[in-house]
N, C-alpha and C. Protein backbone atom coordinates (compact mmCIF):
# COMPACT_ATOMS: atom_id res chain seq x y z
N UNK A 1 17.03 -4.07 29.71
CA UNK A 1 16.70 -4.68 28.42
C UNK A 1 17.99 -4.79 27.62
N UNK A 2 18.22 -5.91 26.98
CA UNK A 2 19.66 -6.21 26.23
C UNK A 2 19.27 -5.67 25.18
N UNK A 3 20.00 -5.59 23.48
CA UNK A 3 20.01 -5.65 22.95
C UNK A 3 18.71 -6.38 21.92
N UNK A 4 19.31 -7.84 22.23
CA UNK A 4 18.08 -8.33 21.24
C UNK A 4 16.42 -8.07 21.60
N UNK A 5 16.23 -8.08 23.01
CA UNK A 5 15.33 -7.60 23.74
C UNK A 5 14.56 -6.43 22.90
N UNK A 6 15.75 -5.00 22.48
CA UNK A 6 15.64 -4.32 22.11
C UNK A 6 14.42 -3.74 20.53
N UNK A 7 15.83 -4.50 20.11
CA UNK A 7 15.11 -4.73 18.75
C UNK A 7 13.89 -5.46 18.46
N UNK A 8 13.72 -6.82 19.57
CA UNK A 8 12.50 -7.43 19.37
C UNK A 8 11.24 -6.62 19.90
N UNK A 9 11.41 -5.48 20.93
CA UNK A 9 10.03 -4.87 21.13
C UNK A 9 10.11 -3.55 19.91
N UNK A 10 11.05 -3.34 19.77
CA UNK A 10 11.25 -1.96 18.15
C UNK A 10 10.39 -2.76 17.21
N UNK A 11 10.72 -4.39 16.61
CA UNK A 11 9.70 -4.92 15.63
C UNK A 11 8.61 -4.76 16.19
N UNK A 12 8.20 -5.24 17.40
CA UNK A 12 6.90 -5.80 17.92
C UNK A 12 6.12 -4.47 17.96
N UNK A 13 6.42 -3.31 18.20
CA UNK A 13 6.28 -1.74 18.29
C UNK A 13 5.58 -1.33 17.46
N UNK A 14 6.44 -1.33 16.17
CA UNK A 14 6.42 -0.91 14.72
C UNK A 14 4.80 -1.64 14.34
N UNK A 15 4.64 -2.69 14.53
CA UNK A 15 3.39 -3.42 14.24
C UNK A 15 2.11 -3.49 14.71
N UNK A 16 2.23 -2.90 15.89
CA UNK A 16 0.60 -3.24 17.02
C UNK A 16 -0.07 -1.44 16.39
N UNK A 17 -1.30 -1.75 16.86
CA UNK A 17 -1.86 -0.91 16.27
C UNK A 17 -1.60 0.33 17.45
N UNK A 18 -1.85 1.85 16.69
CA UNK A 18 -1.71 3.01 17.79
C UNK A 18 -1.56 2.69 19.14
N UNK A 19 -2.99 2.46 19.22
CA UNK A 19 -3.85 2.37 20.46
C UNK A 19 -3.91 1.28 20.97
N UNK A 20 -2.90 0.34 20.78
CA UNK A 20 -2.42 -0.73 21.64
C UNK A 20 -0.99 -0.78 21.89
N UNK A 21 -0.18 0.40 21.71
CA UNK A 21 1.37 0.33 21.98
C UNK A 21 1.51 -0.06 23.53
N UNK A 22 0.95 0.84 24.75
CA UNK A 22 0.87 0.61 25.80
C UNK A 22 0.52 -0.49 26.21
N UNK A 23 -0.52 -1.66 25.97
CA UNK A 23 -0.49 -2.65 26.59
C UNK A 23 0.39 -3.81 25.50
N UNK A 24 1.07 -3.55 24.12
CA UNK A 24 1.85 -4.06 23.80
C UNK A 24 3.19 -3.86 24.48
N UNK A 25 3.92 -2.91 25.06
CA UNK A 25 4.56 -2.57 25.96
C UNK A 25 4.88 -3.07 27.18
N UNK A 26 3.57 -2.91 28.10
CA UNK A 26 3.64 -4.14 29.48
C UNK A 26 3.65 -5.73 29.06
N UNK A 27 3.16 -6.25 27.79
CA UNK A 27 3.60 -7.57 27.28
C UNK A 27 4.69 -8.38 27.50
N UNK A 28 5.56 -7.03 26.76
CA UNK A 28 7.38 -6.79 26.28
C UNK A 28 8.05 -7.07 27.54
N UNK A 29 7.78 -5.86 28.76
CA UNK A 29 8.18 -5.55 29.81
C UNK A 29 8.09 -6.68 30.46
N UNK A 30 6.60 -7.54 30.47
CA UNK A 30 7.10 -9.01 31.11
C UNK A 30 8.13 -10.13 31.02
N UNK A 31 7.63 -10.60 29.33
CA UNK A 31 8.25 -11.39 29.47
C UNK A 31 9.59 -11.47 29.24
N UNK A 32 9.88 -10.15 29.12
CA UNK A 32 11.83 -9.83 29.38
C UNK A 32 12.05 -9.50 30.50
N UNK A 33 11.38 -9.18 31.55
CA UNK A 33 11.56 -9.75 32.86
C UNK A 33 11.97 -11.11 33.31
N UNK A 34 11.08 -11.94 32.59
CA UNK A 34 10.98 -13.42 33.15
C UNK A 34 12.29 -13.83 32.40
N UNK A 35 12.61 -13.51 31.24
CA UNK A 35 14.01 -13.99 30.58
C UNK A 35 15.00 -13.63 31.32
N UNK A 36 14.83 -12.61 31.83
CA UNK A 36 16.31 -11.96 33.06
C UNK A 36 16.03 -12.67 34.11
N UNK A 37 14.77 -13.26 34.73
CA UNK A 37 15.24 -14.24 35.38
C UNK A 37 15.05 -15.61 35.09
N UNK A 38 15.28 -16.08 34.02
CA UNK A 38 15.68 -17.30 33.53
C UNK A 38 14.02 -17.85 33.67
N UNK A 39 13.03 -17.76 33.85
CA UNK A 39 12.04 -18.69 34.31
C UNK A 39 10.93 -18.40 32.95
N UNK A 40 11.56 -18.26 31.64
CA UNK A 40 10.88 -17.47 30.42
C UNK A 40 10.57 -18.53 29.56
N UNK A 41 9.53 -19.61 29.42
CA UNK A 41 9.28 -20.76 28.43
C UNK A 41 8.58 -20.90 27.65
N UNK A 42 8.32 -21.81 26.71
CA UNK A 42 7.43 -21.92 25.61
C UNK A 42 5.96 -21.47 26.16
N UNK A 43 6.02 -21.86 27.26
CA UNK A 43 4.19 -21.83 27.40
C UNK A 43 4.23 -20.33 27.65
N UNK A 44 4.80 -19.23 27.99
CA UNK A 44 5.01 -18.09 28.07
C UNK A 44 4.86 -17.57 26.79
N UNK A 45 5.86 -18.23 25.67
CA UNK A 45 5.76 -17.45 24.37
C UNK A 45 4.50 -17.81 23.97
N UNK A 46 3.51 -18.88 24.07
CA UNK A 46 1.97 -19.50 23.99
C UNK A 46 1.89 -18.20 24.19
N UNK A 47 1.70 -18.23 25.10
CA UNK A 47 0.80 -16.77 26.05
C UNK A 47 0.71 -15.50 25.23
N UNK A 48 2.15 -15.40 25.18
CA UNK A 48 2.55 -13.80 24.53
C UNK A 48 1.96 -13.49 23.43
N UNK A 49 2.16 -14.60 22.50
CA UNK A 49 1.86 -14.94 21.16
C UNK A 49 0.32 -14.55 21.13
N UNK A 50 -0.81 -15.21 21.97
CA UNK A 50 -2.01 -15.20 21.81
C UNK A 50 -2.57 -14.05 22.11
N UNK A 51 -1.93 -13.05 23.01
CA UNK A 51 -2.15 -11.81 23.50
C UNK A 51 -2.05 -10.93 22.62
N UNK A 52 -0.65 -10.56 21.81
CA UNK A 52 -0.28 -10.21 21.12
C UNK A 52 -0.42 -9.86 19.93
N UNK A 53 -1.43 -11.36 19.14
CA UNK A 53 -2.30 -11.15 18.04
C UNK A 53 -3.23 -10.06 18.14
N UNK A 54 -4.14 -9.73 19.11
CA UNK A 54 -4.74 -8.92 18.61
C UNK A 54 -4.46 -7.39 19.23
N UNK A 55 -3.36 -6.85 19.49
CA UNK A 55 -3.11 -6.14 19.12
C UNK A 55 -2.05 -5.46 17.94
N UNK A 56 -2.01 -6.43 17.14
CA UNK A 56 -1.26 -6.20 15.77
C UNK A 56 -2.23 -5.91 14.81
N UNK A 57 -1.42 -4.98 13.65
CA UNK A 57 -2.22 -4.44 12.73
C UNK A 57 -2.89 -5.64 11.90
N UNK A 58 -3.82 -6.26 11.28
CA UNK A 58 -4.16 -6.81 10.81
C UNK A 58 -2.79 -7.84 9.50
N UNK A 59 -2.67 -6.49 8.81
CA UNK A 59 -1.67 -7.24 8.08
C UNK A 59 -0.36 -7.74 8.21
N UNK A 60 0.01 -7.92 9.62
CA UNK A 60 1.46 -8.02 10.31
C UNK A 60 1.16 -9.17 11.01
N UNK A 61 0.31 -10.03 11.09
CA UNK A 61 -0.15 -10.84 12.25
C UNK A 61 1.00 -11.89 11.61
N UNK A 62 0.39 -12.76 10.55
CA UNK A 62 1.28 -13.59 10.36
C UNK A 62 2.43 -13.80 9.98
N UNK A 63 2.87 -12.46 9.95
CA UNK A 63 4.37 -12.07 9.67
C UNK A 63 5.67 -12.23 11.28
N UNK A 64 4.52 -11.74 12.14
CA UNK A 64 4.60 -12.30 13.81
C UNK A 64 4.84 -12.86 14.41
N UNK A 65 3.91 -13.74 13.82
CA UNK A 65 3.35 -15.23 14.56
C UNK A 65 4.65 -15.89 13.97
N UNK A 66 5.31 -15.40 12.54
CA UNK A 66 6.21 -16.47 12.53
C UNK A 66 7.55 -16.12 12.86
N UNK A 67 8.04 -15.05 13.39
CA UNK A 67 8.97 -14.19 13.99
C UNK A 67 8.93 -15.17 15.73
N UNK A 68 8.05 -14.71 16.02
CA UNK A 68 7.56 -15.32 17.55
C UNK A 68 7.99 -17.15 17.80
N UNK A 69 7.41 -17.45 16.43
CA UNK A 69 7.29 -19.38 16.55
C UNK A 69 9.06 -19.42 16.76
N UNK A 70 9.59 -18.74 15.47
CA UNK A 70 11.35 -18.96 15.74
C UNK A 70 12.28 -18.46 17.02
N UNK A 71 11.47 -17.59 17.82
CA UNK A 71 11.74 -17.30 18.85
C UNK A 71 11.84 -17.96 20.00
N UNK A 72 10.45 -18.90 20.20
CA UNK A 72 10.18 -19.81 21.27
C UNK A 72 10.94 -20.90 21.25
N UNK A 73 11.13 -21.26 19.84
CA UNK A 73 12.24 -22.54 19.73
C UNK A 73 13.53 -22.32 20.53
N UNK A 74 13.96 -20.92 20.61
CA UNK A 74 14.72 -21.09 21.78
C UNK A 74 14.70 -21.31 22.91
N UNK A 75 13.74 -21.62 23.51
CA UNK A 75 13.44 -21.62 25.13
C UNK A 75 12.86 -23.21 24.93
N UNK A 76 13.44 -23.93 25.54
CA UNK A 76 13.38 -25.21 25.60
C UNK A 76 12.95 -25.58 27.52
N UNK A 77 11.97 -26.58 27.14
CA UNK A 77 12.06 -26.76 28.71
C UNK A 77 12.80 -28.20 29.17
């Protein structure tokens, strides 16, 4: 895991509720897998994104969602 990697599952962490850190975790673990091997795209961050919502605390969702949207803009296909 690099750096930004880093920090982006520390935010993503900080936000999901208790009792969803663990499968917020294997989320993380994927799709920074797929970024190390280059094959990591929008329809991935789709994915992540939709998964992801519900394990965030209620009041962090759309704080997320728009963390995430500026994220995907990097992965261009």
């Amino acid at each position: 895991m690099n750096q930004g990697q880093a920090q982006f599952s520390s935010y993503i962490l900080e936000r999901v509720t208790e009792d969803k850190v663990e499968e917020a975790k294997a989320l993380l673990a994927d799709n920074f897998e797929k970024q190390e091997k280059g094959t990591f795209t929008q329809k991935d961050a789709a994915k992540f994104n939709s998964k992801i919502v519900i394990l965030l605390k209620p009041d962090k969702v759309k704080e997320v969602q728009e963390v995430i949207k500026k994220f995907a803009e990097n992965f261009k296909e």
